[in-house]
C-alpha atoms as a PDB file:
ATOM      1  CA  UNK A   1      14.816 -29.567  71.431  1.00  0.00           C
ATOM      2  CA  UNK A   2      13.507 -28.768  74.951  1.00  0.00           C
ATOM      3  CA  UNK A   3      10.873 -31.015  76.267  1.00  0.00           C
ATOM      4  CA  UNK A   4       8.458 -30.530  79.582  1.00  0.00           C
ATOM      5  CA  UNK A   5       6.427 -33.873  80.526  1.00  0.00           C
ATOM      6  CA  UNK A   6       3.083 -33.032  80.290  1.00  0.00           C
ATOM      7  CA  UNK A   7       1.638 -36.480  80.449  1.00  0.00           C
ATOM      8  CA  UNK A   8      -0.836 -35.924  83.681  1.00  0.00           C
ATOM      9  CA  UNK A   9      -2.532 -33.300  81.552  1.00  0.00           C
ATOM     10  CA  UNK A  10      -2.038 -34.674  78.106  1.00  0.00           C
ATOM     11  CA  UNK A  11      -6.074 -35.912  77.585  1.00  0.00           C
ATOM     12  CA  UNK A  12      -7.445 -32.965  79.114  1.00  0.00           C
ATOM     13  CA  UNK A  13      -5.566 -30.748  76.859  1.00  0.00           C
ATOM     14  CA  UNK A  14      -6.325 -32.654  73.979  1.00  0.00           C
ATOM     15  CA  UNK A  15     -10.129 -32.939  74.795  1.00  0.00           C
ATOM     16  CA  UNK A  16     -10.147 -29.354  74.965  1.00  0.00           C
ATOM     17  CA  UNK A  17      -8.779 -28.129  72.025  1.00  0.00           C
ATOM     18  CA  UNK A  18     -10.866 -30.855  70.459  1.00  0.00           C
ATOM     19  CA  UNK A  19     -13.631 -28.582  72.450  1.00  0.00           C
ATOM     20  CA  UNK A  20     -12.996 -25.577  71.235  1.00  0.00           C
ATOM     21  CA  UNK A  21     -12.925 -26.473  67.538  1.00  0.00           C
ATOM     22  CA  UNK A  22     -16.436 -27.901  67.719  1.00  0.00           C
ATOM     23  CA  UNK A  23     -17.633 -24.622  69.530  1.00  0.00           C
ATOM     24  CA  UNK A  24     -16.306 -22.861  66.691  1.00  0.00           C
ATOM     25  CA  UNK A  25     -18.317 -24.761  64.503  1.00  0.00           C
ATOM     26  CA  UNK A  26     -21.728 -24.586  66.311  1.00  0.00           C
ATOM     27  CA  UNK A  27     -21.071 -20.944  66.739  1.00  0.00           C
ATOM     28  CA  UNK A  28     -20.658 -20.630  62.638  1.00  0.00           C
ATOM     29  CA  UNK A  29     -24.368 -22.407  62.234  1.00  0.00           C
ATOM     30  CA  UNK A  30     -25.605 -20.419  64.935  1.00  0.00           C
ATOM     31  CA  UNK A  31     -24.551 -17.092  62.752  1.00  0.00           C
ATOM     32  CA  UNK A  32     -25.767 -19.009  59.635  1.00  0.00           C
ATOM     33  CA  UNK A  33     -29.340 -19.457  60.977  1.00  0.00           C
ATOM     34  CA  UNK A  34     -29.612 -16.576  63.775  1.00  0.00           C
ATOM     35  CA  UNK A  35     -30.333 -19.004  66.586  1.00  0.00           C
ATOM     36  CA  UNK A  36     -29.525 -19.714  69.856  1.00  0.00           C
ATOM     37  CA  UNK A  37     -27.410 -23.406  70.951  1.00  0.00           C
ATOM     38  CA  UNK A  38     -30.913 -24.611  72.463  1.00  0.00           C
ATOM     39  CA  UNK A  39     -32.695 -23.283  69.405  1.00  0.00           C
ATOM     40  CA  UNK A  40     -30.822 -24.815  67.062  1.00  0.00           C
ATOM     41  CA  UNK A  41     -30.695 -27.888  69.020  1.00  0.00           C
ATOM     42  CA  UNK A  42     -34.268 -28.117  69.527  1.00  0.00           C
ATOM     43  CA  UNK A  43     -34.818 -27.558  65.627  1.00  0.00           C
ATOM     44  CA  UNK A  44     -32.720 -30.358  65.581  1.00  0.00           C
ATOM     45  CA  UNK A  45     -34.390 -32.965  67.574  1.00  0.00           C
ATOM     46  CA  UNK A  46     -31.794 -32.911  69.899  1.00  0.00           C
ATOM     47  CA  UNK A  47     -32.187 -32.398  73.632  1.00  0.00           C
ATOM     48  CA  UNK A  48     -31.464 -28.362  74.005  1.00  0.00           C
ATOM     49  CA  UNK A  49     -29.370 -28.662  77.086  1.00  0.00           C
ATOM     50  CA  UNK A  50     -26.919 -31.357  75.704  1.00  0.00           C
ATOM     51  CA  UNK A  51     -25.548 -28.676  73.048  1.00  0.00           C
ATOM     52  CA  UNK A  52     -26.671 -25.712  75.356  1.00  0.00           C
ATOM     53  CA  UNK A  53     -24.104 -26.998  78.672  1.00  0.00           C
ATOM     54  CA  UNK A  54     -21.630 -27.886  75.786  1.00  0.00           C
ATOM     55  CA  UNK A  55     -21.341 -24.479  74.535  1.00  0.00           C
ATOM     56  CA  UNK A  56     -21.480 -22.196  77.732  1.00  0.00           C
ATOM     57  CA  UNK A  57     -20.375 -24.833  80.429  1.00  0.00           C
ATOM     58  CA  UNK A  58     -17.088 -26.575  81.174  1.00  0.00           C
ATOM     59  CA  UNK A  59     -17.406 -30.389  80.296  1.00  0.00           C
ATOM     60  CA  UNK A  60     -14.919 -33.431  79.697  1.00  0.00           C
ATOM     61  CA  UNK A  61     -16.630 -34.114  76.315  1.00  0.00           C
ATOM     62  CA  UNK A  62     -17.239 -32.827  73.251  1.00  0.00           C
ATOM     63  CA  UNK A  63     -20.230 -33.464  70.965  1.00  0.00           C
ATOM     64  CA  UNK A  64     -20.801 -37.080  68.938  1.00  0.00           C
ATOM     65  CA  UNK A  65     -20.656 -37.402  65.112  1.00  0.00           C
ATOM     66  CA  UNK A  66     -23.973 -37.746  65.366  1.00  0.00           C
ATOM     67  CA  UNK A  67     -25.104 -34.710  67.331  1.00  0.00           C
ATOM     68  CA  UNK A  68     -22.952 -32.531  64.846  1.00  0.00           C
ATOM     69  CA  UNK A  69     -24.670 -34.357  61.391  1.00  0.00           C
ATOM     70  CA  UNK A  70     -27.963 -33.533  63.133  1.00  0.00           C
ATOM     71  CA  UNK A  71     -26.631 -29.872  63.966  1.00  0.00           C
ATOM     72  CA  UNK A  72     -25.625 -30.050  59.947  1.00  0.00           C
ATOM     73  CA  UNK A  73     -28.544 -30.841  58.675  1.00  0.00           C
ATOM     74  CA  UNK A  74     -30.612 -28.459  60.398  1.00  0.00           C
ATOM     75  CA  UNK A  75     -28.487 -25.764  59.442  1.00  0.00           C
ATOM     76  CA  UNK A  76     -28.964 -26.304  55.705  1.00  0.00           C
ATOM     77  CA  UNK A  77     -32.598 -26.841  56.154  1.00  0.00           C
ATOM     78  CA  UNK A  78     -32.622 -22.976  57.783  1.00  0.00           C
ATOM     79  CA  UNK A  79     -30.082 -21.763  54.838  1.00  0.00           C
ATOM     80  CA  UNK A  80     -32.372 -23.718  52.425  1.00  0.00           C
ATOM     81  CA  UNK A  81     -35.325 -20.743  53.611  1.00  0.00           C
ATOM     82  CA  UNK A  82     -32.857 -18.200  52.940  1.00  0.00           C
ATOM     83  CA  UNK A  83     -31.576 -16.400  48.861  1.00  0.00           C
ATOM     84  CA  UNK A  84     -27.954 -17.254  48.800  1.00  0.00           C
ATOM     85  CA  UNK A  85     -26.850 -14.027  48.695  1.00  0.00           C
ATOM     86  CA  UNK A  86     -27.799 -12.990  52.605  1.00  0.00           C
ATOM     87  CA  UNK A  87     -25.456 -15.819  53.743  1.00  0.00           C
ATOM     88  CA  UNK A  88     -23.037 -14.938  56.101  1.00  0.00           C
ATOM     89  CA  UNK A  89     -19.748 -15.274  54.244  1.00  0.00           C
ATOM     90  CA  UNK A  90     -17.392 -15.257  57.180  1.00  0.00           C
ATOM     91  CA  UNK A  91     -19.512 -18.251  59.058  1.00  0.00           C
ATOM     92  CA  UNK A  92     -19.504 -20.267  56.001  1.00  0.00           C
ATOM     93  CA  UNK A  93     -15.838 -20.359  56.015  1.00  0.00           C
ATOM     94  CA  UNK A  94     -15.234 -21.089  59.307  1.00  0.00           C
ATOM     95  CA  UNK A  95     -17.888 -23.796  58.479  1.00  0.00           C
ATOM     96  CA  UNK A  96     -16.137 -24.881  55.665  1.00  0.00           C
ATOM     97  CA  UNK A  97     -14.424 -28.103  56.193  1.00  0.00           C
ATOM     98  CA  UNK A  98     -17.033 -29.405  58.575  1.00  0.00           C
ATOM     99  CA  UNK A  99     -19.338 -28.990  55.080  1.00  0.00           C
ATOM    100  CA  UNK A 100     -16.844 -31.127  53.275  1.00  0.00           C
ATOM    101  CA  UNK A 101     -16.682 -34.225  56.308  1.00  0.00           C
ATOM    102  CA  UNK A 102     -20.615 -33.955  56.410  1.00  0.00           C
ATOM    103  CA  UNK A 103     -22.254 -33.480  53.153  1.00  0.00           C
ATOM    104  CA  UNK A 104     -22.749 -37.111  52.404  1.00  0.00           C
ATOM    105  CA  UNK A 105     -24.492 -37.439  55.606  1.00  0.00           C
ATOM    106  CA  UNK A 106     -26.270 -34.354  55.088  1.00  0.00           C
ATOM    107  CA  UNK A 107     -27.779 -35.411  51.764  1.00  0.00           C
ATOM    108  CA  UNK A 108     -28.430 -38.537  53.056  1.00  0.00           C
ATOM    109  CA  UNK A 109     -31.187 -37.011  55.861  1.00  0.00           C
ATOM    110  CA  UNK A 110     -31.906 -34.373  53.916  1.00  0.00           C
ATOM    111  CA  UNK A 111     -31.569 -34.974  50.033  1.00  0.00           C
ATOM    112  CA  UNK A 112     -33.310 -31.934  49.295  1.00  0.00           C
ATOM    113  CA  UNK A 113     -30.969 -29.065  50.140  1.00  0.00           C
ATOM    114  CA  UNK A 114     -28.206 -30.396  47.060  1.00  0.00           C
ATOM    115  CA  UNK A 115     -28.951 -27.004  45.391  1.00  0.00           C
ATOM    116  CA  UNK A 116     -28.288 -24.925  49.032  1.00  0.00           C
ATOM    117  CA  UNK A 117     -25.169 -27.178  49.526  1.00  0.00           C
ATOM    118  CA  UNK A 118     -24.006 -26.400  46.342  1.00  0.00           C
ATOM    119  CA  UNK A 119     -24.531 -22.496  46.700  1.00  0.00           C
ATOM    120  CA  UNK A 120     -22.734 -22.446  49.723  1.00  0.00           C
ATOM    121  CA  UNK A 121     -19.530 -24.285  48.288  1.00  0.00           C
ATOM    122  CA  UNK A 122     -20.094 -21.277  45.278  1.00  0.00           C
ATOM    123  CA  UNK A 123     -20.266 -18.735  47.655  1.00  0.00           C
ATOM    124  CA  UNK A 124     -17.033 -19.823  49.193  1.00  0.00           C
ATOM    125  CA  UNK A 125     -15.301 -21.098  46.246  1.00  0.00           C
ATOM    126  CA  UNK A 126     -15.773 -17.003  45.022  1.00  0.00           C
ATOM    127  CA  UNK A 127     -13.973 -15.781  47.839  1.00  0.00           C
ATOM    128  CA  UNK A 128     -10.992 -17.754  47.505  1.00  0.00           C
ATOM    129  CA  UNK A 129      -8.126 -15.753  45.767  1.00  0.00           C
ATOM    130  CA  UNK A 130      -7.812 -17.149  42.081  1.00  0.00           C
ATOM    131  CA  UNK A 131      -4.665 -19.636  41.251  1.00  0.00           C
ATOM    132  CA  UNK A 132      -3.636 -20.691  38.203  1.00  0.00           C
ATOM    133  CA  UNK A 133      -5.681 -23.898  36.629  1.00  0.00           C
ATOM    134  CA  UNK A 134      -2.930 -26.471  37.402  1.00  0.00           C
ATOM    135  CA  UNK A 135      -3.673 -26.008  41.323  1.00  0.00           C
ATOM    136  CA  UNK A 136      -7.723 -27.399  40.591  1.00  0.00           C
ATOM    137  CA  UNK A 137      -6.243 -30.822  40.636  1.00  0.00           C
ATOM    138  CA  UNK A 138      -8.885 -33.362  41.495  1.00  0.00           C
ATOM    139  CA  UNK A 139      -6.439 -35.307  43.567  1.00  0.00           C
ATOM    140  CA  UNK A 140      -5.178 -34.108  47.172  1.00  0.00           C
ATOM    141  CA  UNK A 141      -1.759 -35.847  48.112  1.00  0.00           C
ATOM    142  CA  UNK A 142      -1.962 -37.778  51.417  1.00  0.00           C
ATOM    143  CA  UNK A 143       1.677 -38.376  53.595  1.00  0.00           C
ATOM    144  CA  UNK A 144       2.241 -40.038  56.938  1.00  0.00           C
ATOM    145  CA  UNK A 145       4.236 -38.659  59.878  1.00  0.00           C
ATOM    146  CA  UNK A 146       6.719 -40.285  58.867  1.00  0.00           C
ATOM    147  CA  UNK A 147       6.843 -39.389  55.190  1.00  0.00           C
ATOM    148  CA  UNK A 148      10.095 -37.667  54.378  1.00  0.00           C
ATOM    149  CA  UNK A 149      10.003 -37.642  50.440  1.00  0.00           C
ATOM    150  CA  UNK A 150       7.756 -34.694  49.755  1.00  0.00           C
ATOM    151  CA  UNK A 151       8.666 -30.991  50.567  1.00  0.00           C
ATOM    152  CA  UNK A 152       5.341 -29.186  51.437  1.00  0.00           C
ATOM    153  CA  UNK A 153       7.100 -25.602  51.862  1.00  0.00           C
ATOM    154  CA  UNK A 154       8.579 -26.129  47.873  1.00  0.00           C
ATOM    155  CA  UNK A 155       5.458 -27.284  46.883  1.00  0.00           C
ATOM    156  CA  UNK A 156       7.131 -30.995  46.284  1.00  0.00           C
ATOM    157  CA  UNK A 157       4.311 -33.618  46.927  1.00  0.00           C
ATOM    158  CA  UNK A 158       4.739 -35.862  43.754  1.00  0.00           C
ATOM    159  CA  UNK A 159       6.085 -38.443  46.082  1.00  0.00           C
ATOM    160  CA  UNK A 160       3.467 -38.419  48.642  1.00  0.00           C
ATOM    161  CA  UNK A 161       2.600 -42.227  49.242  1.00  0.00           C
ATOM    162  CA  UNK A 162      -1.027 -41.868  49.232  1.00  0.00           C
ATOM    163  CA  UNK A 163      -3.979 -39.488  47.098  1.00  0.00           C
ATOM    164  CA  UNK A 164      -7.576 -38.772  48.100  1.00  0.00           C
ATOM    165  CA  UNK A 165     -10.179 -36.554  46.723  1.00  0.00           C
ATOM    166  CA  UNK A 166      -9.635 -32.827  47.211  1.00  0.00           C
ATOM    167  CA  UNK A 167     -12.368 -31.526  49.282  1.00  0.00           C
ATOM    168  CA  UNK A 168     -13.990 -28.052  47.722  1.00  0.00           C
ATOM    169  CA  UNK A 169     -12.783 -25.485  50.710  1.00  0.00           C
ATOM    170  CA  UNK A 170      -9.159 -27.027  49.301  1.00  0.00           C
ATOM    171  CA  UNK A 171      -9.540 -26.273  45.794  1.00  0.00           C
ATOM    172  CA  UNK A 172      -7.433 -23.382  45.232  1.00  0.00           C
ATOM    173  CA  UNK A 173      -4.927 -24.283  47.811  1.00  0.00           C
ATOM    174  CA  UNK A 174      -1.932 -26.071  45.648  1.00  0.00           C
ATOM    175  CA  UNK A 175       0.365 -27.106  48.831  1.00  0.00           C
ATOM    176  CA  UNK A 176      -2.771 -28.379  50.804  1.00  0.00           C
ATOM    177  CA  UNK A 177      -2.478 -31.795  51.527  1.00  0.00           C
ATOM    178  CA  UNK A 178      -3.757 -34.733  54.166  1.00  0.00           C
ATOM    179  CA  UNK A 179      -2.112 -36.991  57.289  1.00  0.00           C
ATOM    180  CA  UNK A 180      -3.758 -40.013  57.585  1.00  0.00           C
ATOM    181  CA  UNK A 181      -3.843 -41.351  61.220  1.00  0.00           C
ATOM    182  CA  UNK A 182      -2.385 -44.583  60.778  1.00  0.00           C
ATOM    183  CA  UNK A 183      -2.908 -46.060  64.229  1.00  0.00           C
ATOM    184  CA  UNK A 184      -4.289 -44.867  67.756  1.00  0.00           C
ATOM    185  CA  UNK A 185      -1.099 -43.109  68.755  1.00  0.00           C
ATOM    186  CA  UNK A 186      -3.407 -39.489  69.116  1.00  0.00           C
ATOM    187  CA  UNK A 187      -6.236 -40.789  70.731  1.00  0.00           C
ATOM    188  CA  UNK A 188      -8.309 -39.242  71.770  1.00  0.00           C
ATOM    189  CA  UNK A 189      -8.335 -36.359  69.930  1.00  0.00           C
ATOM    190  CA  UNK A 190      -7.441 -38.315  66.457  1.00  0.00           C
ATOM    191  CA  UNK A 191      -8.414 -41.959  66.379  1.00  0.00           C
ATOM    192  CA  UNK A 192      -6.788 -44.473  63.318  1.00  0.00           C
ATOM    193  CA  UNK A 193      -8.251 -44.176  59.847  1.00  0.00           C
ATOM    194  CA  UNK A 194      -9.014 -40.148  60.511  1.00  0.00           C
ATOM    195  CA  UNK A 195      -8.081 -37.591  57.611  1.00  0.00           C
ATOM    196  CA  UNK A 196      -6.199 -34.469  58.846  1.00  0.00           C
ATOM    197  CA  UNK A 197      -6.774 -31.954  56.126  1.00  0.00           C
ATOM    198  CA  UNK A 198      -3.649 -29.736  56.402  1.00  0.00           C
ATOM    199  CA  UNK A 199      -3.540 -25.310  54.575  1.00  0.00           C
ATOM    200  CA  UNK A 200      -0.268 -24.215  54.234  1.00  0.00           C
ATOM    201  CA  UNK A 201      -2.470 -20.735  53.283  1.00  0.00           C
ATOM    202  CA  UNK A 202      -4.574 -20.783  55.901  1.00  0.00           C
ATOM    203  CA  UNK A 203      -3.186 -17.839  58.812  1.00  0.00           C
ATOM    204  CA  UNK A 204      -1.894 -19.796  62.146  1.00  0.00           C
ATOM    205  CA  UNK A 205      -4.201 -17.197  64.204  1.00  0.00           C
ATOM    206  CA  UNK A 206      -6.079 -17.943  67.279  1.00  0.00           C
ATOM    207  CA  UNK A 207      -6.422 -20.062  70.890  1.00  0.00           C
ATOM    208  CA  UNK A 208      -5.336 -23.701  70.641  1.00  0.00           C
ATOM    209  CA  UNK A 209      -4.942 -23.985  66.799  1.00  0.00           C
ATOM    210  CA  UNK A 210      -3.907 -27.653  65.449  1.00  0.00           C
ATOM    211  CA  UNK A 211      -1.234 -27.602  63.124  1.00  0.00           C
ATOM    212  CA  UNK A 212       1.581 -30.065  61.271  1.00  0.00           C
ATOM    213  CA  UNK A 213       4.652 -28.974  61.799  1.00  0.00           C
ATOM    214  CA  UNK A 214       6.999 -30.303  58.636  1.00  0.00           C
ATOM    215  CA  UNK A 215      10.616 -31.064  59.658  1.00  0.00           C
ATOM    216  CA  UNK A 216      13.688 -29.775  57.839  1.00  0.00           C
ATOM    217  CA  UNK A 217      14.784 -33.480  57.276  1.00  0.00           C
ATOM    218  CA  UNK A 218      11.741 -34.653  56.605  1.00  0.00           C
ATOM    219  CA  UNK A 219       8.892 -36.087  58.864  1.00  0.00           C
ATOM    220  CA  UNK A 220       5.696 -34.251  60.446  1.00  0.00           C
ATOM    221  CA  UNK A 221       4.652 -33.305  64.286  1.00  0.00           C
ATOM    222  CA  UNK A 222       1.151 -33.172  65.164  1.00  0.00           C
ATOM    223  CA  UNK A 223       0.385 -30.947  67.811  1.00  0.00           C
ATOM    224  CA  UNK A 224      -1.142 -27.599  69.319  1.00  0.00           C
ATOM    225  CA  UNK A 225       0.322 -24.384  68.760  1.00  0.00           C
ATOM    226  CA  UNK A 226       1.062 -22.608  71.902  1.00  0.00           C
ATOM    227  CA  UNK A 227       0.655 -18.817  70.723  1.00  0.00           C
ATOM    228  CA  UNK A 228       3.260 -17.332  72.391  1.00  0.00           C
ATOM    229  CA  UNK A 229       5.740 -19.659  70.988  1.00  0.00           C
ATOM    230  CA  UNK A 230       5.421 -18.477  67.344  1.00  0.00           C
ATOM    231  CA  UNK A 231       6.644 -14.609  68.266  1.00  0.00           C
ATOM    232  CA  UNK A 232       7.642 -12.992  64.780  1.00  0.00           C
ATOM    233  CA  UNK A 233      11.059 -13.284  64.401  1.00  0.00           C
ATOM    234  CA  UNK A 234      11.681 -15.826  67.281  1.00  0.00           C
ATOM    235  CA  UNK A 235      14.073 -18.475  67.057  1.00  0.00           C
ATOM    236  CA  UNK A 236      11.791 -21.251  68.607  1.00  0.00           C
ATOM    237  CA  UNK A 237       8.603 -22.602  68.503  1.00  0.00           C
ATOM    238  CA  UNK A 238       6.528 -24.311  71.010  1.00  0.00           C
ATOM    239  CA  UNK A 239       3.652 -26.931  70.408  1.00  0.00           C
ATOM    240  CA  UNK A 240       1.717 -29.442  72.432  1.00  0.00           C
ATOM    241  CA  UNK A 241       2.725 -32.710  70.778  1.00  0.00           C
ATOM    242  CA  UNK A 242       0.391 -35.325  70.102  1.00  0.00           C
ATOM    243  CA  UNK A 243       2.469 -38.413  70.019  1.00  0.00           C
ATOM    244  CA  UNK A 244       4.823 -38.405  72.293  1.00  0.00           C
ATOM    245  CA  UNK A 245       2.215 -36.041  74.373  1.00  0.00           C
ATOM    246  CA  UNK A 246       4.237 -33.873  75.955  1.00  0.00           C
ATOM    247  CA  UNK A 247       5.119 -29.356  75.711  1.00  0.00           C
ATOM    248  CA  UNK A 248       8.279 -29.249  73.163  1.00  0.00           C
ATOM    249  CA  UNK A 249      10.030 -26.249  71.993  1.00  0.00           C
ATOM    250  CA  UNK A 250      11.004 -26.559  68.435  1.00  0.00           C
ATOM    251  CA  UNK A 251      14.138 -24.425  66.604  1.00  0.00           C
ATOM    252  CA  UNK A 252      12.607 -22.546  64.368  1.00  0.00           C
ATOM    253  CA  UNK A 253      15.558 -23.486  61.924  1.00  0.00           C
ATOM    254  CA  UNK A 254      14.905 -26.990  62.253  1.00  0.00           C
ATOM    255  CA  UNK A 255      11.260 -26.895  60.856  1.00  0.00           C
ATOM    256  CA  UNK A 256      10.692 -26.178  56.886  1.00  0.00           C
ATOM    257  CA  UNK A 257       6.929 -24.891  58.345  1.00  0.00           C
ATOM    258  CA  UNK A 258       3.859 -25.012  60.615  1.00  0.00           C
ATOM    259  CA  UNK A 259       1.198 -25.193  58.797  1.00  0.00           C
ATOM    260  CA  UNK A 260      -3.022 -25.402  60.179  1.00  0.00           C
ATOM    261  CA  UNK A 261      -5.391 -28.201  60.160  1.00  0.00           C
ATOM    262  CA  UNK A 262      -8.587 -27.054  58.944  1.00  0.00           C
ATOM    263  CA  UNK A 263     -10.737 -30.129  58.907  1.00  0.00           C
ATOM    264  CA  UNK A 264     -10.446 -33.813  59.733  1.00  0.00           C
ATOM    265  CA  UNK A 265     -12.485 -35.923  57.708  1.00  0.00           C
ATOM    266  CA  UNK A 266     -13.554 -39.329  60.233  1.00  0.00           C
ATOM    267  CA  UNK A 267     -13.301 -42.622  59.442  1.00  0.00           C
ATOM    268  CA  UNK A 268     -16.496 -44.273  58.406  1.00  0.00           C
ATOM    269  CA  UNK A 269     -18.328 -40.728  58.030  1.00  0.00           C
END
């Protein structure tokens, strides 16, 4: 294993991946309800240029829970307006495990959009690829980093130490599972008591993409996936690590997968 020290830069990396995957989101409800960042914030009852100068200006932050429930909400309320059938599929997804962190908030503020919430999940759950009926298990196995009695790649989770409740955009992924954030360690991008839901399906494509990478003996890495580190066919792989923070190059031999974290469910949300 090669390592470069990138501790100087560690927080500013993480902060911006961190970044980048909110933008994502905010972009998705901006498809979903053809508005502008300042429209939709303003719909909102947020201040327009807090989400505008997040979106289109570089900044050390990222937005609050709080902001994005708000940002939630008023996208269902706009989808409420609209027949389920104009939705745009491809936002939805990428919207899709931000729906399953923020629904109970969502019906909380806005009780009345169960049956557009619902629609939405239907809408995605019909574009999923069909599995057999064992996969719909109610139950999503949760591991540790340093859990090294499950195999992910073989589809071995019996002996994960932990379960939680499989989140819809999940359902018909049978090797999806969760790392639970145990301590502080990943601050600040992950903080103790957060969820990392973790798709072995889901395609490692894109800028600064957060994976798990499982180790051959057993054991996961947290980290960033530097793009040109997965070349098909190369015998390495490179991530930004979370904890230790630092650039290290991983033998591709040494690694039973990577795999892409697709939602991260907060504590107390």
């Amino acid at each position: 294993m090669i390592a470069e020290d990138l501790q100087p830069r560690a927080r500013t990396t993480d902060v911006s991946a961190h970044q980048e995957q909110t933008r994502r989101l905010v972009r998705a409800m901006m498809a979903l309800t053809g508005r502008t960042a300042s429209g939709l914030a303003r719909s909102a009852g947020l201040t327009p240029s807090t989400v505008n100068r997040f979106m289109h200006r570089p900044v050390r932050h990222t937005l609050s829970q709080r902001t994005m429930l708000a940002l939630m909400t008023e996208t269902f309320l706009a989808l409420k307006r609209q027949p389920a059938p104009t939705f745009d599929r491809a936002a939805l997804a990428e919207l899709a495990p931000a729906i399953a962190v923020y629904e109970k908030g969502i019906l909380e503020h806005a009780p009345d959009v169960q049956s557009t919430l619902v629609q939405a999940k239907s809408a995605l759950t019909a574009d999923m690829p069909q599995v057999p009926a064992a996969a719909h298990s109610t139950d999503l196995a949760v591991v540790l980093a340093t859990t090294r009695d499950v195999n992910v790649q073989a589809g071995d989770l019996v002996r994960a130490p932990l379960k939680t409740q499989r989140p819809p955009f999940l359902g018909n992924d049978p090797r999806a599972f969760a790392l639970l954030m145990p301590d502080e360690s990943m601050m600040p991008r992950f903080d103790a008591g957060d969820m990392l839901y973790v798709s072995p399906a889901r395609a490692l494509e894109g800028e600064k993409i957060d994976v798990v990478a499982e180790r051959a003996e057993g054991g996961f890495v947290v980290g960033s996936l530097i793009a040109a580190g997965i070349a098909a066919g190369g015998d390495t792989v490179r991530l930004t690590t979370l904890s230790p923070r630092t650039r290290e190059t991983f033998v591709r031999a040494k690694l039973r997968g990577i795999y892409r974290i697709v939602g991260v469910q907060r504590l107390g949300s």
